[in-house]
Protein backbone atom coordinates (compact mmCIF):
# COMPACT_ATOMS: atom_id res chain seq x y z
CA UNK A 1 113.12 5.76 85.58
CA UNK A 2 115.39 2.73 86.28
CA UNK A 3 114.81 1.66 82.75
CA UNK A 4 116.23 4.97 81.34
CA UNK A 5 119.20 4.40 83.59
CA UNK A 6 119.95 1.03 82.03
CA UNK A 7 119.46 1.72 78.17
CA UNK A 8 121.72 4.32 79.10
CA UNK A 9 124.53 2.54 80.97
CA UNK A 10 123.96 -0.03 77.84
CA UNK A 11 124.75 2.42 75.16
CA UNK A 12 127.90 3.18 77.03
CA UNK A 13 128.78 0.02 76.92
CA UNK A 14 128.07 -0.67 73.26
CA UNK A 15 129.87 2.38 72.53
CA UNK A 16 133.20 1.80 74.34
CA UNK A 17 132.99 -1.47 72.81
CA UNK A 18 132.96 -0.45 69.70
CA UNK A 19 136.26 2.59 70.33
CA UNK A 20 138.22 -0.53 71.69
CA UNK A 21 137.86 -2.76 68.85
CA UNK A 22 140.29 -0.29 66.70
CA UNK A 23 142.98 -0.10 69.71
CA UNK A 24 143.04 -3.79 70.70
CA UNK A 25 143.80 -4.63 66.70
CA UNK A 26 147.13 -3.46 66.82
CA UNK A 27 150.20 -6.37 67.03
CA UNK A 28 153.34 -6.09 69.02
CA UNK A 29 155.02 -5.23 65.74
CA UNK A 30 153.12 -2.28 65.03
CA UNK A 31 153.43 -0.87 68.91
CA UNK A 32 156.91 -1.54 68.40
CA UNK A 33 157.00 0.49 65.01
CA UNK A 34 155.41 3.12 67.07
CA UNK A 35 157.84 3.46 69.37
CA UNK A 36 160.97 3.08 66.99
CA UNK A 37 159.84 6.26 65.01
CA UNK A 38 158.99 8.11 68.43
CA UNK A 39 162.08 7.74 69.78
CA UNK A 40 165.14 6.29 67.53
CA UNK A 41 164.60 9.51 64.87
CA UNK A 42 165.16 12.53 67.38
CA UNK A 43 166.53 15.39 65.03
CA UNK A 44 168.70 17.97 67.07
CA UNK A 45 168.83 21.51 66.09
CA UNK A 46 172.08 20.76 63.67
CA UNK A 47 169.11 18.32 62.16
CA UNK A 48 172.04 15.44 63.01
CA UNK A 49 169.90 12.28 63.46
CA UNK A 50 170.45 10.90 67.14
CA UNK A 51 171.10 7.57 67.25
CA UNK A 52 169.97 5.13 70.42
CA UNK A 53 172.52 2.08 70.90
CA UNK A 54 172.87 -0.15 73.98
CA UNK A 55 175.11 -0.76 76.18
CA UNK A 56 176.75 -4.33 77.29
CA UNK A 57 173.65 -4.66 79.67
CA UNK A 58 171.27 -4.10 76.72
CA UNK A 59 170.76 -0.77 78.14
CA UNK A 60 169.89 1.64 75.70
CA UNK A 61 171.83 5.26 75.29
CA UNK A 62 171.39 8.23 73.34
CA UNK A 63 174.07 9.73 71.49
CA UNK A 64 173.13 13.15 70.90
CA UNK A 65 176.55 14.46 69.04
CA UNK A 66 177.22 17.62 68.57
CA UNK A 67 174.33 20.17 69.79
CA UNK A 68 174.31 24.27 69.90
CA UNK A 69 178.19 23.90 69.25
CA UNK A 70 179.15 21.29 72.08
CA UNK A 71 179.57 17.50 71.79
CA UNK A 72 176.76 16.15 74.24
CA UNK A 73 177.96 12.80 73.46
CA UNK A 74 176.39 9.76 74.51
CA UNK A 75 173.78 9.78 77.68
CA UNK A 76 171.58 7.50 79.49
CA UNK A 77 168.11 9.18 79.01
CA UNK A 78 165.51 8.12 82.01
CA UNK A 79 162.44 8.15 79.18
CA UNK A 80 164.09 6.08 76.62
CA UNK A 81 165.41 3.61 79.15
CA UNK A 82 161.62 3.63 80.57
CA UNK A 83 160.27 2.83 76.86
CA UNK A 84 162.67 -0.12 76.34
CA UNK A 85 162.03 -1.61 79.65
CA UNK A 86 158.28 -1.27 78.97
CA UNK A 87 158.56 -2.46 75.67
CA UNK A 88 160.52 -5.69 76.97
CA UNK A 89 158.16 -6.19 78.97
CA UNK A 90 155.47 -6.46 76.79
CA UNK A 91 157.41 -8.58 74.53
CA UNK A 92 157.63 -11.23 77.71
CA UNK A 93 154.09 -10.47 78.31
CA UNK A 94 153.15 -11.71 74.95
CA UNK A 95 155.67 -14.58 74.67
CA UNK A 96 154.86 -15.97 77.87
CA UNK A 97 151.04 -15.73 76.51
CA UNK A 98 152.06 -17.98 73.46
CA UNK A 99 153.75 -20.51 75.46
């Protein structure tokens, strides 16, 4: 019985090993290609392309122009701003790695 238990926890293990192999081959640049197409090509309903810019601090803000009619103009949106900081962060991750 304990020997089933243990081929079994072994094939687990083989197996997760071998889904993690694809998802740990990815660089920084392609996360960070990821990320540019998720969030720096947001198409509002006039299909104007929003653009992100940043601020004097480096902190990033949508502008989301004209929308339904009204100028939105440009906002500080919570999810972008959590992408870039998590994305600088990474980028410190790995260069503090390298050095």
């Amino acid at each position: 019985m304990k020997s089933y238990n243990i081929r079994k926890y072994i094939i687990v293990i083989v197996l997760l090993g071998l889904i993690s192999i694809p998802l740990t081959s990815f660089t920084y640049e392609t996360y960070k290609k990821i990320i540019i197409y998720s969030y720096a090509k947001i198409i509002t309903e006039n299909n104007q392309t929003t653009e992100i810019i940043t601020d004097d601090s480096g902190i990033p803000i949508v502008d989301y122009k004209i929308k339904n009619g009204y100028y939105i103009g440009k906002q500080y949106n919570p999810v972008t701003i959590s992408q870039h900081a998590l994305n600088s962060w990474q980028k410190y991750r790995h260069c503090s790695k390298i050095q």
